[in-house]
N, C-alpha and C. Protein backbone atom coordinates (compact mmCIF):
# COMPACT_ATOMS: atom_id res chain seq x y z
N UNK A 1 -44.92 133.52 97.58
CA UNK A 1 -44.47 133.05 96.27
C UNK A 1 -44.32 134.24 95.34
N UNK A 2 -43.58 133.96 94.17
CA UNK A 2 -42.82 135.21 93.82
C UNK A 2 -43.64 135.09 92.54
N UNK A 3 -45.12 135.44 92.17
CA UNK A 3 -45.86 135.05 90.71
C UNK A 3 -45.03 135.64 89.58
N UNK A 4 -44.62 136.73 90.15
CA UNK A 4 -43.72 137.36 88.51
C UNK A 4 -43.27 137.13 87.77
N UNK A 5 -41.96 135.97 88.94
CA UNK A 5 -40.97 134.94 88.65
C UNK A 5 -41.70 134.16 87.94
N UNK A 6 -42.43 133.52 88.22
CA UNK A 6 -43.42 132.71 87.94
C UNK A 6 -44.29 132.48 86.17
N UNK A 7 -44.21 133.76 86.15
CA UNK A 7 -45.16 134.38 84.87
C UNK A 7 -44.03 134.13 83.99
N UNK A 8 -42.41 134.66 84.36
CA UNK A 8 -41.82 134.87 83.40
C UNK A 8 -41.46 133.52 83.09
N UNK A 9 -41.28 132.54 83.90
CA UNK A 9 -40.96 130.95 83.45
C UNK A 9 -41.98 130.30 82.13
N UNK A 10 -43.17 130.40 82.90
CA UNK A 10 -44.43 130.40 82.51
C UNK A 10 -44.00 130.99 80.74
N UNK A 11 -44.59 132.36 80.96
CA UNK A 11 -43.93 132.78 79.45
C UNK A 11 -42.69 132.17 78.23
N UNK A 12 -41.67 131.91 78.85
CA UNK A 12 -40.24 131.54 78.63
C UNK A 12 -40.90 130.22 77.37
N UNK A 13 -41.71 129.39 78.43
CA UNK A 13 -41.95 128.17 78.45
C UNK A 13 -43.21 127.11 76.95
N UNK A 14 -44.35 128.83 77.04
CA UNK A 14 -45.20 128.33 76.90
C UNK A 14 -44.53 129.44 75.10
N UNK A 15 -43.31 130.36 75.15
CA UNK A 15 -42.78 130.79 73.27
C UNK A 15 -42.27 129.55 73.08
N UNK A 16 -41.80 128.69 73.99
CA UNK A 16 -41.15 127.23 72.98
C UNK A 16 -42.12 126.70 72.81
N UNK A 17 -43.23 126.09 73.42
CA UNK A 17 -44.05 125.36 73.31
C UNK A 17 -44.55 125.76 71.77
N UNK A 18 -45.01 127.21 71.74
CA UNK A 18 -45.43 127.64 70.52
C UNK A 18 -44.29 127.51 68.99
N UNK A 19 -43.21 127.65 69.43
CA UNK A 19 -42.63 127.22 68.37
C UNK A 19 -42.87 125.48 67.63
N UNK A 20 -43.23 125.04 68.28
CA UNK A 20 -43.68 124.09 67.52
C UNK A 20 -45.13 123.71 66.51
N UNK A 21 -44.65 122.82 65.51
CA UNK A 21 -45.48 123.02 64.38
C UNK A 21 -46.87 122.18 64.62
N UNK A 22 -47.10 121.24 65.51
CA UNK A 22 -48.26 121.00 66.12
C UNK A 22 -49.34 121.69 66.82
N UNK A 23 -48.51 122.69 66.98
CA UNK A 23 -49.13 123.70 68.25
C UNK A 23 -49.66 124.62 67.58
N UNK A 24 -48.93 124.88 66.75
CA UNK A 24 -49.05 126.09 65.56
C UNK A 24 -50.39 125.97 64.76
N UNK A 25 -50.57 124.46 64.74
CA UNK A 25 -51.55 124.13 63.68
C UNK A 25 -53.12 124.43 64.37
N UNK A 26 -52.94 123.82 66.20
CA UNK A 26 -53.64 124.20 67.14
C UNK A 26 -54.33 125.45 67.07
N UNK A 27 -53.21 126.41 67.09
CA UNK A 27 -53.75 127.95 67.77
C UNK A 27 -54.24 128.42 66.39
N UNK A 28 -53.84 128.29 64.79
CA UNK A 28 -54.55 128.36 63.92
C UNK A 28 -55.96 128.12 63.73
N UNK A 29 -56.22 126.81 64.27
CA UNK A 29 -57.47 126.32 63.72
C UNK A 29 -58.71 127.14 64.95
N UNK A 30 -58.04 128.02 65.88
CA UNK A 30 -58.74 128.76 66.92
C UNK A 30 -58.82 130.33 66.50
N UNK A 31 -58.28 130.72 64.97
CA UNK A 31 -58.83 132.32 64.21
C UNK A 31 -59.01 131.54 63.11
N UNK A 32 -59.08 132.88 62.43
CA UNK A 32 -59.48 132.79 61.14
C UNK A 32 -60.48 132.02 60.23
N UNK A 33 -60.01 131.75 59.27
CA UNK A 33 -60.94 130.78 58.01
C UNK A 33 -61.25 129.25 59.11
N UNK A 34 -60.35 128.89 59.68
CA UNK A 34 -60.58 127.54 59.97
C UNK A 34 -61.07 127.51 61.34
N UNK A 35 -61.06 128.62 62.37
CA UNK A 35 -62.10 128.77 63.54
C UNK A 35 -63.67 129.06 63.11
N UNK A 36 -63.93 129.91 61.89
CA UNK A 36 -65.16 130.14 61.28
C UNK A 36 -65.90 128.95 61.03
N UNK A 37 -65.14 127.72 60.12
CA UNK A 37 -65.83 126.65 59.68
C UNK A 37 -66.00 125.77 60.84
N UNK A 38 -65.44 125.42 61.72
CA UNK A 38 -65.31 124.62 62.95
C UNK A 38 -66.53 124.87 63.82
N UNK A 39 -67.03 126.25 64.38
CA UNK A 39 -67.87 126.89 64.90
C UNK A 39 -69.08 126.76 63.79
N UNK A 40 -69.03 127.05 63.10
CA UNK A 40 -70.96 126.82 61.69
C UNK A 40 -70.44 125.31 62.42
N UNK A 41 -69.72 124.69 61.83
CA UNK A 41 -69.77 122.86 61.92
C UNK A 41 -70.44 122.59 63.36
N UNK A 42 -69.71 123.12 64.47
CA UNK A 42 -70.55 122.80 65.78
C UNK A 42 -71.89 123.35 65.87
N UNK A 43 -72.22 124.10 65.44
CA UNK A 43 -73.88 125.24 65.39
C UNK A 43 -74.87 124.09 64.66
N UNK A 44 -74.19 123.42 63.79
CA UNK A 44 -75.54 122.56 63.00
C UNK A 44 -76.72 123.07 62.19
N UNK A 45 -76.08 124.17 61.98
CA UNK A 45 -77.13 125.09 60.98
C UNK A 45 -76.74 126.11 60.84
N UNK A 46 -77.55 127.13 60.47
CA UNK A 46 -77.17 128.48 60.07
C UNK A 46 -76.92 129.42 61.06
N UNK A 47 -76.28 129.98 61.24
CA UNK A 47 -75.22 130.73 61.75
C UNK A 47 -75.60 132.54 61.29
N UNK A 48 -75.21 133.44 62.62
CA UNK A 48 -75.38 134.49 61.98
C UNK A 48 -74.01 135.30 62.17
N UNK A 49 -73.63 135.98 61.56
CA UNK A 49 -72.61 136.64 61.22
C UNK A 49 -71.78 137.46 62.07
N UNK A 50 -72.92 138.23 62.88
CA UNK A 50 -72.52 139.01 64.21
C UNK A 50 -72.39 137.84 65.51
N UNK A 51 -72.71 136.54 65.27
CA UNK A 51 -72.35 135.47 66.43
C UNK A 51 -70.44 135.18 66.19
N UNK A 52 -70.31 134.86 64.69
CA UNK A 52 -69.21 134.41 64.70
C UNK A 52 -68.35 136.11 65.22
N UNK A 53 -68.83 137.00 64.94
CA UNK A 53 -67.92 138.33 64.93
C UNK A 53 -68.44 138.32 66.79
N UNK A 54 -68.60 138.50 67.09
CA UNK A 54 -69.02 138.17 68.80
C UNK A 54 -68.52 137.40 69.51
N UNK A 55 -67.91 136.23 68.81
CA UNK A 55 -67.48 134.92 69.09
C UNK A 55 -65.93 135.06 69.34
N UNK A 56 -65.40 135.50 67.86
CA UNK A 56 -63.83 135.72 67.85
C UNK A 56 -63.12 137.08 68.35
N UNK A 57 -64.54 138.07 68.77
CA UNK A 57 -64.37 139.40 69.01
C UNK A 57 -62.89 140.11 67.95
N UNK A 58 -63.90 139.90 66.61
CA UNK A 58 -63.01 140.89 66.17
C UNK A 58 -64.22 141.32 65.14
N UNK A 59 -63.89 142.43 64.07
CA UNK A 59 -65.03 143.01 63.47
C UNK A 59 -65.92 142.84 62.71
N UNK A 60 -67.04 143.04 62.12
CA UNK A 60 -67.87 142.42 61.35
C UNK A 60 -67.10 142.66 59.85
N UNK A 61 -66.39 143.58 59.36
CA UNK A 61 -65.55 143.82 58.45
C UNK A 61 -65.15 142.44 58.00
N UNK A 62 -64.12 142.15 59.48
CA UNK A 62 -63.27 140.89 59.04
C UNK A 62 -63.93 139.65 59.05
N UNK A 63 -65.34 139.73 59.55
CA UNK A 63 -65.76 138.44 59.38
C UNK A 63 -66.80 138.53 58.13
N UNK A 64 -66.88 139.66 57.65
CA UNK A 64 -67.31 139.29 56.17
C UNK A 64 -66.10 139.08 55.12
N UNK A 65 -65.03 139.46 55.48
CA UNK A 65 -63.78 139.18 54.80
C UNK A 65 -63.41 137.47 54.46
N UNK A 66 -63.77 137.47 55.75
CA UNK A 66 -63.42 136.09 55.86
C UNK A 66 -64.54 134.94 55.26
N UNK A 67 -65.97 135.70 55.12
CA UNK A 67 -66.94 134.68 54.66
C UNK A 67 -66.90 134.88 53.35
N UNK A 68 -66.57 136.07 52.93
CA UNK A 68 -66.47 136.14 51.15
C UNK A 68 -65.36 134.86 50.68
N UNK A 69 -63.86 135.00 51.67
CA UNK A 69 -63.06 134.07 51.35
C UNK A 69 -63.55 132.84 51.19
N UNK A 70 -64.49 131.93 51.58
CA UNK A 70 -64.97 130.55 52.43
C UNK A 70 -66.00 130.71 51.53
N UNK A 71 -66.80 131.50 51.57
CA UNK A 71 -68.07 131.39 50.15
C UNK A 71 -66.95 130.99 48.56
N UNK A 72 -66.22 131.93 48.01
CA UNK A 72 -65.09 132.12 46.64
C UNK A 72 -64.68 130.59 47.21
N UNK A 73 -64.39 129.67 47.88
CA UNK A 73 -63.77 128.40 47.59
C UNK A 73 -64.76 127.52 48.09
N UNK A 74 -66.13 127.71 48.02
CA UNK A 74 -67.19 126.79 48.18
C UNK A 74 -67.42 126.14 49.43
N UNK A 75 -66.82 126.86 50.64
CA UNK A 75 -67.27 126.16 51.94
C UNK A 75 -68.40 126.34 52.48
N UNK A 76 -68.96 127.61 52.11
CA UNK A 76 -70.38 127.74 53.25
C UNK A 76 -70.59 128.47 51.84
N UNK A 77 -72.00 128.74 52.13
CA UNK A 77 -73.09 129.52 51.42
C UNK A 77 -73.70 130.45 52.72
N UNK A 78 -74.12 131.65 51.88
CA UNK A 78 -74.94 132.50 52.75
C UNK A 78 -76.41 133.22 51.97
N UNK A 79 -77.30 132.93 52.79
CA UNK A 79 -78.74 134.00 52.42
C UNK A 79 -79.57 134.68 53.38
N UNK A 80 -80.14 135.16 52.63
CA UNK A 80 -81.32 136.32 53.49
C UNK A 80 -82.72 135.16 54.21
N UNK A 81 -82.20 135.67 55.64
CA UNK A 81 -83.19 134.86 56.32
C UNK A 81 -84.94 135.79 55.63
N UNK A 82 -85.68 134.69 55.85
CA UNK A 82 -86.93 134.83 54.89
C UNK A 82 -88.04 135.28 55.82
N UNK A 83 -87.20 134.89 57.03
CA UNK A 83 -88.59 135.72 58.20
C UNK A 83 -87.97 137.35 58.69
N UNK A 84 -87.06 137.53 58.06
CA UNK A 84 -86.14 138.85 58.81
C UNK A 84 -85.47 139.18 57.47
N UNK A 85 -85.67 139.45 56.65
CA UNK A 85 -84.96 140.15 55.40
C UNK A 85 -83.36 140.80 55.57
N UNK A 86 -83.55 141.73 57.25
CA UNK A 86 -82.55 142.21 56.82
C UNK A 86 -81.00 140.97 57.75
N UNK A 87 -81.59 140.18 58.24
CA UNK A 87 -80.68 138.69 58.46
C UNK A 87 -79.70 137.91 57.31
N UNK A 88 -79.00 137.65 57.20
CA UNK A 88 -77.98 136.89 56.62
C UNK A 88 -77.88 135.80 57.39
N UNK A 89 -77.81 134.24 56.49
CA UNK A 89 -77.91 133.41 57.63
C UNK A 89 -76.20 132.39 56.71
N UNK A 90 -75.35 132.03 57.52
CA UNK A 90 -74.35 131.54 56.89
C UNK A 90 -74.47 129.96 57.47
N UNK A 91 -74.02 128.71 56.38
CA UNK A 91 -73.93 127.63 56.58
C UNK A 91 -73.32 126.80 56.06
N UNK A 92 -72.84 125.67 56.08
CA UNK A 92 -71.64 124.96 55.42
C UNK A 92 -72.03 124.32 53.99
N UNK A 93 -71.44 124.52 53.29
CA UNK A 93 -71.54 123.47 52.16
C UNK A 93 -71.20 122.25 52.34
N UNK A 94 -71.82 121.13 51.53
CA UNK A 94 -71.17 119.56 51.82
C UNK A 94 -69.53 119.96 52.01
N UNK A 95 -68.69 120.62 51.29
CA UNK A 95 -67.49 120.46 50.83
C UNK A 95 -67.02 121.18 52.27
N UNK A 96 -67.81 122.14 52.32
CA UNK A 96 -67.15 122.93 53.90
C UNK A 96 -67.25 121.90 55.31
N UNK A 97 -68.52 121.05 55.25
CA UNK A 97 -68.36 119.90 56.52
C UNK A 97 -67.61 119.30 56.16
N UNK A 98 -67.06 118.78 54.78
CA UNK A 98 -66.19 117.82 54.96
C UNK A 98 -64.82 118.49 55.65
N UNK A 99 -64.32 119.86 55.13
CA UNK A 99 -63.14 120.29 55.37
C UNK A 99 -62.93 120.53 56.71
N UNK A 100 -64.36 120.72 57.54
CA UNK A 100 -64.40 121.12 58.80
C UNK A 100 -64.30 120.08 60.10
N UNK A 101 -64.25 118.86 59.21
CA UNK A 101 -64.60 117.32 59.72
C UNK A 101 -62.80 116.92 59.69
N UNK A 102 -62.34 117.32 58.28
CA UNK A 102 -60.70 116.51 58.07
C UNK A 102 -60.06 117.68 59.46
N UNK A 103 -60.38 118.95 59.01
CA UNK A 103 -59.51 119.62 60.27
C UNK A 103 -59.73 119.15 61.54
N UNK A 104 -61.11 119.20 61.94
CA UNK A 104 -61.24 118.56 63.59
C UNK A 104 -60.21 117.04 63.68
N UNK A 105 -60.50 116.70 62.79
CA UNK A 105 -59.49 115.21 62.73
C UNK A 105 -58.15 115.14 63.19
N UNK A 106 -57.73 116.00 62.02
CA UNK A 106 -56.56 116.60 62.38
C UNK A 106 -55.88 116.87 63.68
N UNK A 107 -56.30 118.04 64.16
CA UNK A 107 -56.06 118.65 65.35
C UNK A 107 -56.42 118.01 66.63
N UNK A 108 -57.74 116.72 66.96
CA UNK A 108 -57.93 116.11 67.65
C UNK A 108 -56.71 115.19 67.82
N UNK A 109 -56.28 114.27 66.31
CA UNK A 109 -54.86 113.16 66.21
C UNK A 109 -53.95 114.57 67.12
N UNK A 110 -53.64 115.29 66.67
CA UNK A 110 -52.27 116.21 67.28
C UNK A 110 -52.77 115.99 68.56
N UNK A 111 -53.75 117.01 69.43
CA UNK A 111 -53.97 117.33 70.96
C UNK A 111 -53.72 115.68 70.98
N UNK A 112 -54.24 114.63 70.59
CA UNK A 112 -54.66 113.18 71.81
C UNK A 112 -52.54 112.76 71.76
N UNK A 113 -52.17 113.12 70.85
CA UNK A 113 -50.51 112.67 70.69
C UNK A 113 -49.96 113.36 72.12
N UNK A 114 -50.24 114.55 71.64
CA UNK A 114 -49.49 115.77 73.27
C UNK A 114 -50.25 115.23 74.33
N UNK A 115 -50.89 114.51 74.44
CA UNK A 115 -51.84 114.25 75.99
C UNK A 115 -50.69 113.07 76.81
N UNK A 116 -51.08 112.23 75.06
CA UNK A 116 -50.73 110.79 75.58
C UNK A 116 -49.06 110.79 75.41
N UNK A 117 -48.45 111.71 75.10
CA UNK A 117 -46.72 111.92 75.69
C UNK A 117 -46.54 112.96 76.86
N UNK A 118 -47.75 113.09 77.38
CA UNK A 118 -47.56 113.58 78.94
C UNK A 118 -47.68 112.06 79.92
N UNK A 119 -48.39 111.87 79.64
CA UNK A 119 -49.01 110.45 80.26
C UNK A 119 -49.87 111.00 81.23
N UNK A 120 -51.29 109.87 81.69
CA UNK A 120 -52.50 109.73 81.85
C UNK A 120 -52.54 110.80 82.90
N UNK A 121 -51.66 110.50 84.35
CA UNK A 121 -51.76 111.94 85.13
C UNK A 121 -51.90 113.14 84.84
N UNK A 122 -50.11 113.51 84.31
CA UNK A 122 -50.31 114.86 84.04
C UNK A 122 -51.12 115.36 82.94
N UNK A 123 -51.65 114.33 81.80
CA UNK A 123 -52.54 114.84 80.78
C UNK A 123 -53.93 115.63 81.46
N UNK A 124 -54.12 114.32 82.89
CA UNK A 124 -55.56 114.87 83.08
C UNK A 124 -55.26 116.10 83.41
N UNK A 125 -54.11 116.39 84.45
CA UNK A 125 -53.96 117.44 85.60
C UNK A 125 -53.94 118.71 84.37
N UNK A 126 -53.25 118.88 83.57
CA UNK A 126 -53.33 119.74 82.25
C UNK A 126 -54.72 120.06 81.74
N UNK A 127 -55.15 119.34 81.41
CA UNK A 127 -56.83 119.87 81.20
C UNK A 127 -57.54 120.37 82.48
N UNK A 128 -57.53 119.93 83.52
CA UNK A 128 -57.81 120.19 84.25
C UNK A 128 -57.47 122.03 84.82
N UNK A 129 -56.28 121.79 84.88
CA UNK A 129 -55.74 123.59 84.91
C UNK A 129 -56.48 124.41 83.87
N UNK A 130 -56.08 123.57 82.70
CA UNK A 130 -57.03 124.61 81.59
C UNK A 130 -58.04 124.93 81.87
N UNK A 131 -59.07 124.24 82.40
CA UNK A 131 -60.25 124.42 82.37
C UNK A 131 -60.32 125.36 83.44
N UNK A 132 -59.75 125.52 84.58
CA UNK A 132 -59.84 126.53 85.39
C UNK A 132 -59.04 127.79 84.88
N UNK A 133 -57.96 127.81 84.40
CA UNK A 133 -57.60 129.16 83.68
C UNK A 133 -58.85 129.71 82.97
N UNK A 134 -59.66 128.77 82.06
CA UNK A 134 -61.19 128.92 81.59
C UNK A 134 -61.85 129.58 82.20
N UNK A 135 -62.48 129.15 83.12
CA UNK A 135 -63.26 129.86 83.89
C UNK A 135 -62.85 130.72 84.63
N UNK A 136 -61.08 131.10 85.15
CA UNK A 136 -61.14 132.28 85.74
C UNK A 136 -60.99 133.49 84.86
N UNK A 137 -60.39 133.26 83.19
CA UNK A 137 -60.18 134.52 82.05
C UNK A 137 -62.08 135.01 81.75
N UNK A 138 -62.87 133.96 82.10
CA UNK A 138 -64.19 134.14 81.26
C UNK A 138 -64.63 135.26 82.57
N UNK A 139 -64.20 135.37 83.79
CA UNK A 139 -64.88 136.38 85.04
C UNK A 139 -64.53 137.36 84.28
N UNK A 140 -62.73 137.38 84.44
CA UNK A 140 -62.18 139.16 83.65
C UNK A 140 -63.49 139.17 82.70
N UNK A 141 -63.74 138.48 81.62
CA UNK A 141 -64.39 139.01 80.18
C UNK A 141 -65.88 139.38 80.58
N UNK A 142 -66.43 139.34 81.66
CA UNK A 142 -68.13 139.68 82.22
C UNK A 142 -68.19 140.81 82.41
């Protein structure tokens, strides 16, 4: 089999896919401001700073960039853990679970729409691949 060929279909396939504004909203809510709040929202508490910068592997710079942003519009709050002084512990404000609650909403209605206009097979067989593309990108990353 000719994977190259393969890759380049693959590729071709998956810039249209991305041109669309569902998808868009998808791969958004997986950086930035709205991957930050999503992740504290799943943690259920306080959160430390070098997890989320560990998490999105990008720098602690940008993820204080990004928590100053999200603190300035009242989503999370951050303080000095009290058993470790030099700790920062970050966590959601009511207003930040709520926003972190309408987005999951959001993006759950989109993914269950794209599932259920594949129909029940190929939806599963699709997650299913994913999940093994999953676990074979997470070997490269060890």
């Amino acid at each position: 089999m000719d994977y190259t060929k393969l890759a380049e279909e693959f590729l071709e396939k998956m810039y249209r896919v991305n041109r669309h504004r569902s998808h868009k909203q998808i791969n958004e809510s997986m950086q930035g401001e709205l991957f930050v709040l999503q992740y504290i929202a799943l943690h259920e508490g306080d959160v430390l700073p070098s997890e989320i910068s560990n998490k999105m592997g990008i720098s602690s710079a940008r993820v204080a960039a990004t928590l100053n942003s999200l603190e300035k519009k009242g989503l999370i709050t951050r303080r000095i853990d009290t058993s470790d002084r030099r700790r920062i512990l970050v966590e959601l404000t009511l207003n930040g679970k709520e926003e972190a609650e309408k987005h999951f909403q959001m993006i759950l209605k989109n993914v269950a729409e794209m599932l259920s206009a594949l129909g029940e097979r190929d939806a599963k067989e699709y997650v299913r691949i994913i999940g093994r593309l999953s676990e074979i990108t997470s070997k490269y990353h060890e």
